[in-house]
PDB file of N, CA and C in Angstrom:
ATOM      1  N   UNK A   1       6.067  18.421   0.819  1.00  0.00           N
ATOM      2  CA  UNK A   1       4.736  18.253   1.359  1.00  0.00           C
ATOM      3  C   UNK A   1       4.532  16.765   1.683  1.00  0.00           C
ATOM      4  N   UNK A   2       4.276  16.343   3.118  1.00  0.00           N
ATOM      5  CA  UNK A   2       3.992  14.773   3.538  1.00  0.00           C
ATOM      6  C   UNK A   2       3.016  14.124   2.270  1.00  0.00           C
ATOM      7  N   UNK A   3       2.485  13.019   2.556  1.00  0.00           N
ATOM      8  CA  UNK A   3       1.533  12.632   1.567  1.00  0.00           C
ATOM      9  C   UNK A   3       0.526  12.491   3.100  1.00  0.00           C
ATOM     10  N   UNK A   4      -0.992  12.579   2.018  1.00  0.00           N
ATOM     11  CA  UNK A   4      -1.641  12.226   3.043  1.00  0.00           C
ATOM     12  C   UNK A   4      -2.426  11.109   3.815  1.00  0.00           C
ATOM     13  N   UNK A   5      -2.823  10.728   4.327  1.00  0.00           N
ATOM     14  CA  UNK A   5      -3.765   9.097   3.908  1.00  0.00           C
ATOM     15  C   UNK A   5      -4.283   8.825   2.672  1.00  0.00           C
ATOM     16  N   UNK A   6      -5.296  10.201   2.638  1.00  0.00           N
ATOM     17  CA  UNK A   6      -6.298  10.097   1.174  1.00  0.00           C
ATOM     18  C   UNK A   6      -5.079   9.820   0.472  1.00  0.00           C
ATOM     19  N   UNK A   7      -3.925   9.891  -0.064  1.00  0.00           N
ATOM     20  CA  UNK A   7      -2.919  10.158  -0.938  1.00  0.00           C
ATOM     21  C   UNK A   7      -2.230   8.398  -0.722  1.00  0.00           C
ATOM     22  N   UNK A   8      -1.992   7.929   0.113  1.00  0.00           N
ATOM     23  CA  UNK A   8      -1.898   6.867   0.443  1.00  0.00           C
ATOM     24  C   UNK A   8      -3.035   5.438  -0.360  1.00  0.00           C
ATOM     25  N   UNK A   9      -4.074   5.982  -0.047  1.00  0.00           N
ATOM     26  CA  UNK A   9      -4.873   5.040  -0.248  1.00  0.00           C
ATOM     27  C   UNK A   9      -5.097   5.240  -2.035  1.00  0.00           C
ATOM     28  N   UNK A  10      -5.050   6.756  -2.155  1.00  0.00           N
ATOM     29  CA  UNK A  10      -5.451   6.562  -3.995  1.00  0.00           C
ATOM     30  C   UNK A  10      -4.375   5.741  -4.516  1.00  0.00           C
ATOM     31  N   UNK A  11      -3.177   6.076  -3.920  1.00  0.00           N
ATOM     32  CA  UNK A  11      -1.901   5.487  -4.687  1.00  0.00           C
ATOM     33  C   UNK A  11      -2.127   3.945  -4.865  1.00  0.00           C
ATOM     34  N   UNK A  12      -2.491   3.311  -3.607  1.00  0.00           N
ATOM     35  CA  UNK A  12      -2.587   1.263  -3.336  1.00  0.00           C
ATOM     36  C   UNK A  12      -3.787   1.301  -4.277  1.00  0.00           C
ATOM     37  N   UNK A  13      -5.062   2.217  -4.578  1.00  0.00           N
ATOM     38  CA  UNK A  13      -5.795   2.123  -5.710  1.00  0.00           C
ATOM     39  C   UNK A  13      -5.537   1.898  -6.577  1.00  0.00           C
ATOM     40  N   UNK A  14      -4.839   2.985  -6.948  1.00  0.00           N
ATOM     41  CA  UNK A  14      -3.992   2.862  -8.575  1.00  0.00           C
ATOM     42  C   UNK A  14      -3.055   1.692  -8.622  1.00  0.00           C
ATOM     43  N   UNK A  15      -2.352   0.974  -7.679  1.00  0.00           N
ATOM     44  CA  UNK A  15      -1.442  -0.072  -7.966  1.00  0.00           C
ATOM     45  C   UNK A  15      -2.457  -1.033  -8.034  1.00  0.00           C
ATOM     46  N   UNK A  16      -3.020  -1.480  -7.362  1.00  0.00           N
ATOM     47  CA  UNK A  16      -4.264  -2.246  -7.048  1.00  0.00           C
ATOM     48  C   UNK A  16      -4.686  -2.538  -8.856  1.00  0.00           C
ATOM     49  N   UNK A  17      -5.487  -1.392  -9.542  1.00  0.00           N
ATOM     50  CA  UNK A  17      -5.946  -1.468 -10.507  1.00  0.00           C
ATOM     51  C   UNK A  17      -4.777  -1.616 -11.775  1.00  0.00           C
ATOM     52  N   UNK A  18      -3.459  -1.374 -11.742  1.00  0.00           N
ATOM     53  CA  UNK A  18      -2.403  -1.623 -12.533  1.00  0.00           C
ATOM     54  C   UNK A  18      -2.034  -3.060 -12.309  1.00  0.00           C
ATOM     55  N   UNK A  19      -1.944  -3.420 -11.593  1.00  0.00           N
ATOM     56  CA  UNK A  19      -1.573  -4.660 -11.401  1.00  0.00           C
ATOM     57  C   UNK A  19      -1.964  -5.855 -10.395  1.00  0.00           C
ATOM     58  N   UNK A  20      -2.945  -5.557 -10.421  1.00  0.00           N
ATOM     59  CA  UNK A  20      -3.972  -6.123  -9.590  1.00  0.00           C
ATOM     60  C   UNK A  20      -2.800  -7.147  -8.623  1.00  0.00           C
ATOM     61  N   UNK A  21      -3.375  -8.662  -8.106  1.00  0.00           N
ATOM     62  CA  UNK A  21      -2.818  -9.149  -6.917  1.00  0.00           C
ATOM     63  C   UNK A  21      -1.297  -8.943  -6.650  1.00  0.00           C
ATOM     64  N   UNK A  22      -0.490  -9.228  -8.032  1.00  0.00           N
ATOM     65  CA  UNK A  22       0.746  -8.614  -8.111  1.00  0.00           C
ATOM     66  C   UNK A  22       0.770  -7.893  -7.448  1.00  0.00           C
ATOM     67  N   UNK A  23       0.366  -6.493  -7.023  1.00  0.00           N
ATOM     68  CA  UNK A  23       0.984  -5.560  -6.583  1.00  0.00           C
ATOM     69  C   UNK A  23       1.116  -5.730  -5.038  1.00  0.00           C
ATOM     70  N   UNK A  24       0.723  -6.876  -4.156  1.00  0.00           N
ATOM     71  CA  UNK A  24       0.928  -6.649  -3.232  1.00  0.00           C
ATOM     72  C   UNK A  24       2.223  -7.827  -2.946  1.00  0.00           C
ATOM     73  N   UNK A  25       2.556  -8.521  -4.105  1.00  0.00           N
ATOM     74  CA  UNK A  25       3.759  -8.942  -4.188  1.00  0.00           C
ATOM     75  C   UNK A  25       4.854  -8.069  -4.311  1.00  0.00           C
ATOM     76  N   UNK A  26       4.821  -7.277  -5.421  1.00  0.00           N
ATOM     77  CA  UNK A  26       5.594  -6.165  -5.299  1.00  0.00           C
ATOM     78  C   UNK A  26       5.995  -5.497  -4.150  1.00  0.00           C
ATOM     79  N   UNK A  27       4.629  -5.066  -3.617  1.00  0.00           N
ATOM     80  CA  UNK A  27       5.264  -4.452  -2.101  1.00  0.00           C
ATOM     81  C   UNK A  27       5.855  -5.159  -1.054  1.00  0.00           C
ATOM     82  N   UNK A  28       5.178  -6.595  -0.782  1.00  0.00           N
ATOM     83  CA  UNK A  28       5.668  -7.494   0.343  1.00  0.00           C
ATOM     84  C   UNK A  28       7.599  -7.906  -0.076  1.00  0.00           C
ATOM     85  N   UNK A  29       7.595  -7.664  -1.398  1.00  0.00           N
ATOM     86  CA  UNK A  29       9.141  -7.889  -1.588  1.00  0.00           C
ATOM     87  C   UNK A  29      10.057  -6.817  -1.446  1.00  0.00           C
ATOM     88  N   UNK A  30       9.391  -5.260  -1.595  1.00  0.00           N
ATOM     89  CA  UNK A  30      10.228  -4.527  -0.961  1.00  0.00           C
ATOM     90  C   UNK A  30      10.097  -3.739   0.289  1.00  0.00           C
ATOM     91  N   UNK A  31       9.022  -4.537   1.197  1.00  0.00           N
ATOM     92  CA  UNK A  31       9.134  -4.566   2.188  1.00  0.00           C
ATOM     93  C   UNK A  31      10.381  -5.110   2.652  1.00  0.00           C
ATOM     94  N   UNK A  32      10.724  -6.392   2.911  1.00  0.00           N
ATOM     95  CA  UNK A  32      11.606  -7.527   2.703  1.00  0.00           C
ATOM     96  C   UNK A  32      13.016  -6.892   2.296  1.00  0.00           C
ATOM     97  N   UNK A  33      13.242  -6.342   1.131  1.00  0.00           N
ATOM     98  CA  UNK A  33      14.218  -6.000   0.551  1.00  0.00           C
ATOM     99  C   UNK A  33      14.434  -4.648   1.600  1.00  0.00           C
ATOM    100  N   UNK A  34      13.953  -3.329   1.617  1.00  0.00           N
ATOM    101  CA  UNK A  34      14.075  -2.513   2.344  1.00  0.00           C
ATOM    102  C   UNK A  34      14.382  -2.607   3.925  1.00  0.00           C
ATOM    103  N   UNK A  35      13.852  -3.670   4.726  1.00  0.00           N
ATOM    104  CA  UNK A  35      14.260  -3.535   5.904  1.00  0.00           C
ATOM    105  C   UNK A  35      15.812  -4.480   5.668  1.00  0.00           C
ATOM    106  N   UNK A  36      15.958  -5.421   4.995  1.00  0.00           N
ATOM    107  CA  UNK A  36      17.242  -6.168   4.938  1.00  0.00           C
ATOM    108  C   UNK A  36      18.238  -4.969   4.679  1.00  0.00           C
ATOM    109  N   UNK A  37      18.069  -3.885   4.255  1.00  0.00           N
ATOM    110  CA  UNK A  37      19.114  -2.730   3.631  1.00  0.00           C
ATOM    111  C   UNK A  37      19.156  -1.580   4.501  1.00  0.00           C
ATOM    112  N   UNK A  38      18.108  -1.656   5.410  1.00  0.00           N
ATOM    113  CA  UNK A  38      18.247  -0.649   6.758  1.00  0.00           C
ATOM    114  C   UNK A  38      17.477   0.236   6.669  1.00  0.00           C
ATOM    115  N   UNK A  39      16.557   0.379   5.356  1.00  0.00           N
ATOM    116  CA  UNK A  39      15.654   1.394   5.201  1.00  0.00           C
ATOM    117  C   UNK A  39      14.456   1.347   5.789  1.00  0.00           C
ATOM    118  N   UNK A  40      14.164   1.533   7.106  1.00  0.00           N
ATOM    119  CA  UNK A  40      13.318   0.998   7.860  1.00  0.00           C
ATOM    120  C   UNK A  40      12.306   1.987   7.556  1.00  0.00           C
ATOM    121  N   UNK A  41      12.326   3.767   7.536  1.00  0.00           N
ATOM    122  CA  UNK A  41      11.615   4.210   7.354  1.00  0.00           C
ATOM    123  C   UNK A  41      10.587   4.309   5.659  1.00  0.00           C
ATOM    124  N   UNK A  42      11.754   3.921   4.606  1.00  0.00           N
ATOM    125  CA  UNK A  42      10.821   2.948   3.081  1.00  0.00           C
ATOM    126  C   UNK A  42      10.271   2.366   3.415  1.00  0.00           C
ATOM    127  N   UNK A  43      10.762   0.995   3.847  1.00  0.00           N
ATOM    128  CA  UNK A  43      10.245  -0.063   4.475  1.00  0.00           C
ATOM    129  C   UNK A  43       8.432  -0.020   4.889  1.00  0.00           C
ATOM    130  N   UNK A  44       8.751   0.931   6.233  1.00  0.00           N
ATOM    131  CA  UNK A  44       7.371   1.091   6.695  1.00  0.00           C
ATOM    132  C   UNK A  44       6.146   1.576   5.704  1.00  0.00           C
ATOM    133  N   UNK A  45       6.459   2.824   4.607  1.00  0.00           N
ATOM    134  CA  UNK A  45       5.661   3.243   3.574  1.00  0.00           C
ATOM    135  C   UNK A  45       5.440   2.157   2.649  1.00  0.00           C
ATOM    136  N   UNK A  46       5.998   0.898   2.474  1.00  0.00           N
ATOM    137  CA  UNK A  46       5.569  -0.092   1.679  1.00  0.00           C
ATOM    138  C   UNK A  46       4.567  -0.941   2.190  1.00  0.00           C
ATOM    139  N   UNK A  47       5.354  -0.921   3.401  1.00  0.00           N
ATOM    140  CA  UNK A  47       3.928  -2.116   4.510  1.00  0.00           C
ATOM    141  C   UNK A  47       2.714  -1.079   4.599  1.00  0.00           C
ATOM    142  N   UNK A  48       2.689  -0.088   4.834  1.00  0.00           N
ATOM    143  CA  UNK A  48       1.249   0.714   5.061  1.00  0.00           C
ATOM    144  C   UNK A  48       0.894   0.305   3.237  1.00  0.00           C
ATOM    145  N   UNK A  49       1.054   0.277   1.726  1.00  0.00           N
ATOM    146  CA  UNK A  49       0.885  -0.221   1.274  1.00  0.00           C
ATOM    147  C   UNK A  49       0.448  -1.689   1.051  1.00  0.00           C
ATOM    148  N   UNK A  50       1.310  -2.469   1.586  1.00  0.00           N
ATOM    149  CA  UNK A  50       0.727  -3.872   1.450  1.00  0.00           C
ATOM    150  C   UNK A  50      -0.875  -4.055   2.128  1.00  0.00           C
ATOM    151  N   UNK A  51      -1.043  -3.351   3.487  1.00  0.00           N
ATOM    152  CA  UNK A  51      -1.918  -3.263   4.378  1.00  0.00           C
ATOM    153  C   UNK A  51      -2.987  -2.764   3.451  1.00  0.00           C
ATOM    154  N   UNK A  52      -2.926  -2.193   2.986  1.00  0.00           N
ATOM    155  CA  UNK A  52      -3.873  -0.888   2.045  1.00  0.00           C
ATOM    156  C   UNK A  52      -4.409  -2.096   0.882  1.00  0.00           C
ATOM    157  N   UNK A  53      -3.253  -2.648   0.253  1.00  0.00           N
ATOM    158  CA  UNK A  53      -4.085  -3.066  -0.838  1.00  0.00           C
ATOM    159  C   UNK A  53      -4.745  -4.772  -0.715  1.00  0.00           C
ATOM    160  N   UNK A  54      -4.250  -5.367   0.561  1.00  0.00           N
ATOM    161  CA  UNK A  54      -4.776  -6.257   1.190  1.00  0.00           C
ATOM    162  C   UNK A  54      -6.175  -6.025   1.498  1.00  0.00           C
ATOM    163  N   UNK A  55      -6.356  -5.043   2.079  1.00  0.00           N
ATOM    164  CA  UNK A  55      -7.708  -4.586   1.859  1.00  0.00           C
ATOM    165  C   UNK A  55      -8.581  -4.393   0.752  1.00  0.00           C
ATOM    166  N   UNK A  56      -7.704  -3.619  -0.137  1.00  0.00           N
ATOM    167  CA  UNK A  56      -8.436  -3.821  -1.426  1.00  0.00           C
ATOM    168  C   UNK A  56      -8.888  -4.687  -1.886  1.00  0.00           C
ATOM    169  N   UNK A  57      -7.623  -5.836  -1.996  1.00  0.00           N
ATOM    170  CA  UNK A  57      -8.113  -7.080  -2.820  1.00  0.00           C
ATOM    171  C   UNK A  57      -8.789  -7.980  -2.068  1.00  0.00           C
ATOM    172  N   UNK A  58      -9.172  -8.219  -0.971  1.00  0.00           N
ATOM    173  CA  UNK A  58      -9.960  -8.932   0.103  1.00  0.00           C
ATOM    174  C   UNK A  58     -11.481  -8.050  -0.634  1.00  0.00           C
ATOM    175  N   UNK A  59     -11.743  -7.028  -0.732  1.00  0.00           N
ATOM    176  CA  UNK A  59     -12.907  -6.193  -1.058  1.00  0.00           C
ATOM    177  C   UNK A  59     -13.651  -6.196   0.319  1.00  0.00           C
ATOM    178  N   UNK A  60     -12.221  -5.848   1.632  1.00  0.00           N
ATOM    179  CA  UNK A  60     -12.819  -4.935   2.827  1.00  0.00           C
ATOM    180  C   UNK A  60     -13.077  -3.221   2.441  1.00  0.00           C
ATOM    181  N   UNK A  61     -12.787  -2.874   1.411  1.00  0.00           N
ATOM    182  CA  UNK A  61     -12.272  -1.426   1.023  1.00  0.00           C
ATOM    183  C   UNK A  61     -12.579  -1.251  -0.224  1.00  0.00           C
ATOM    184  N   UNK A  62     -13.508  -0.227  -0.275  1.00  0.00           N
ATOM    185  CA  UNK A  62     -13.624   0.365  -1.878  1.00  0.00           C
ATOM    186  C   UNK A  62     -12.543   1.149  -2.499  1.00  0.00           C
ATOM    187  N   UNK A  63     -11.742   0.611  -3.411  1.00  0.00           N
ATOM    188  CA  UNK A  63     -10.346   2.164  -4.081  1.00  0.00           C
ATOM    189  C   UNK A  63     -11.244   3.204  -4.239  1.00  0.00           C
ATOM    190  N   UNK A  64     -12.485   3.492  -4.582  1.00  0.00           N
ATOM    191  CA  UNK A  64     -13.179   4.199  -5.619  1.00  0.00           C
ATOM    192  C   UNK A  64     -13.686   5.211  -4.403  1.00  0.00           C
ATOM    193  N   UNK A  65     -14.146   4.187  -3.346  1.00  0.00           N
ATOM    194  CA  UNK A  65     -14.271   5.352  -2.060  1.00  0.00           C
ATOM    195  C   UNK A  65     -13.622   6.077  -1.099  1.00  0.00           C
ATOM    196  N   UNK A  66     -14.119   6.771  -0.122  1.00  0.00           N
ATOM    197  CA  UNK A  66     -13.041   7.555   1.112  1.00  0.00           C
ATOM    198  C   UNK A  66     -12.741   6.561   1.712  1.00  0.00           C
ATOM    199  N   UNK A  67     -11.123   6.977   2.482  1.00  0.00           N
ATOM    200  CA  UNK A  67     -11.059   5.742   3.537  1.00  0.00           C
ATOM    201  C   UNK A  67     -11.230   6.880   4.966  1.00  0.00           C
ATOM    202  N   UNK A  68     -11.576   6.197   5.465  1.00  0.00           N
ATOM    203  CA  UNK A  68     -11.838   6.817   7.067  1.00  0.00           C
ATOM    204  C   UNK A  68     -10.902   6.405   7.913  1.00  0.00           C
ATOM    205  N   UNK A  69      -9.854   6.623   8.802  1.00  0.00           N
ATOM    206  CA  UNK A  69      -9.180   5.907   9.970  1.00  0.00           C
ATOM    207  C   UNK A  69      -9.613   6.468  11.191  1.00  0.00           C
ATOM    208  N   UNK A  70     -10.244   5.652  11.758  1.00  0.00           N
ATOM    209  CA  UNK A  70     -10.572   5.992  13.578  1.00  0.00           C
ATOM    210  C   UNK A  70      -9.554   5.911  14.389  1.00  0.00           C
TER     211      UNK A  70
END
């Protein structure tokens, strides 16, 4: 079963709240690490992460609320 946005966004929530700014270190490094190894399609599911919780931690984005994409 794909994941879905909503599923997307709870997940950068939950990292978000585990490890607050860290976590978008975490991802920006295996962003980094994943495309250097050819895994372009990981890769991309980490950056839609980084994106996600950049938002979070900026506080453009509530974790706690829906996200909407137009």
């Amino acid at each position: 079963m794909p994941m879905t946005t909503g599923d997307l966004y709870r997940l950068a929530g939950d990292l978000a709240a585990e490890h607050g700014p860290a976590a978008s270190d975490y991802a920006s490094r295996a962003v980094m690490t994943l495309e250097a190894e050819g895994a372009h399609e990981r890769a991309q599911f980490w950056f839609v992460m980084l994106v996600l919780l950049g938002d979070i931690h900026s506080g453009r984005v509530d974790p706690e609320g829906r996200i909407s994409i137009h």
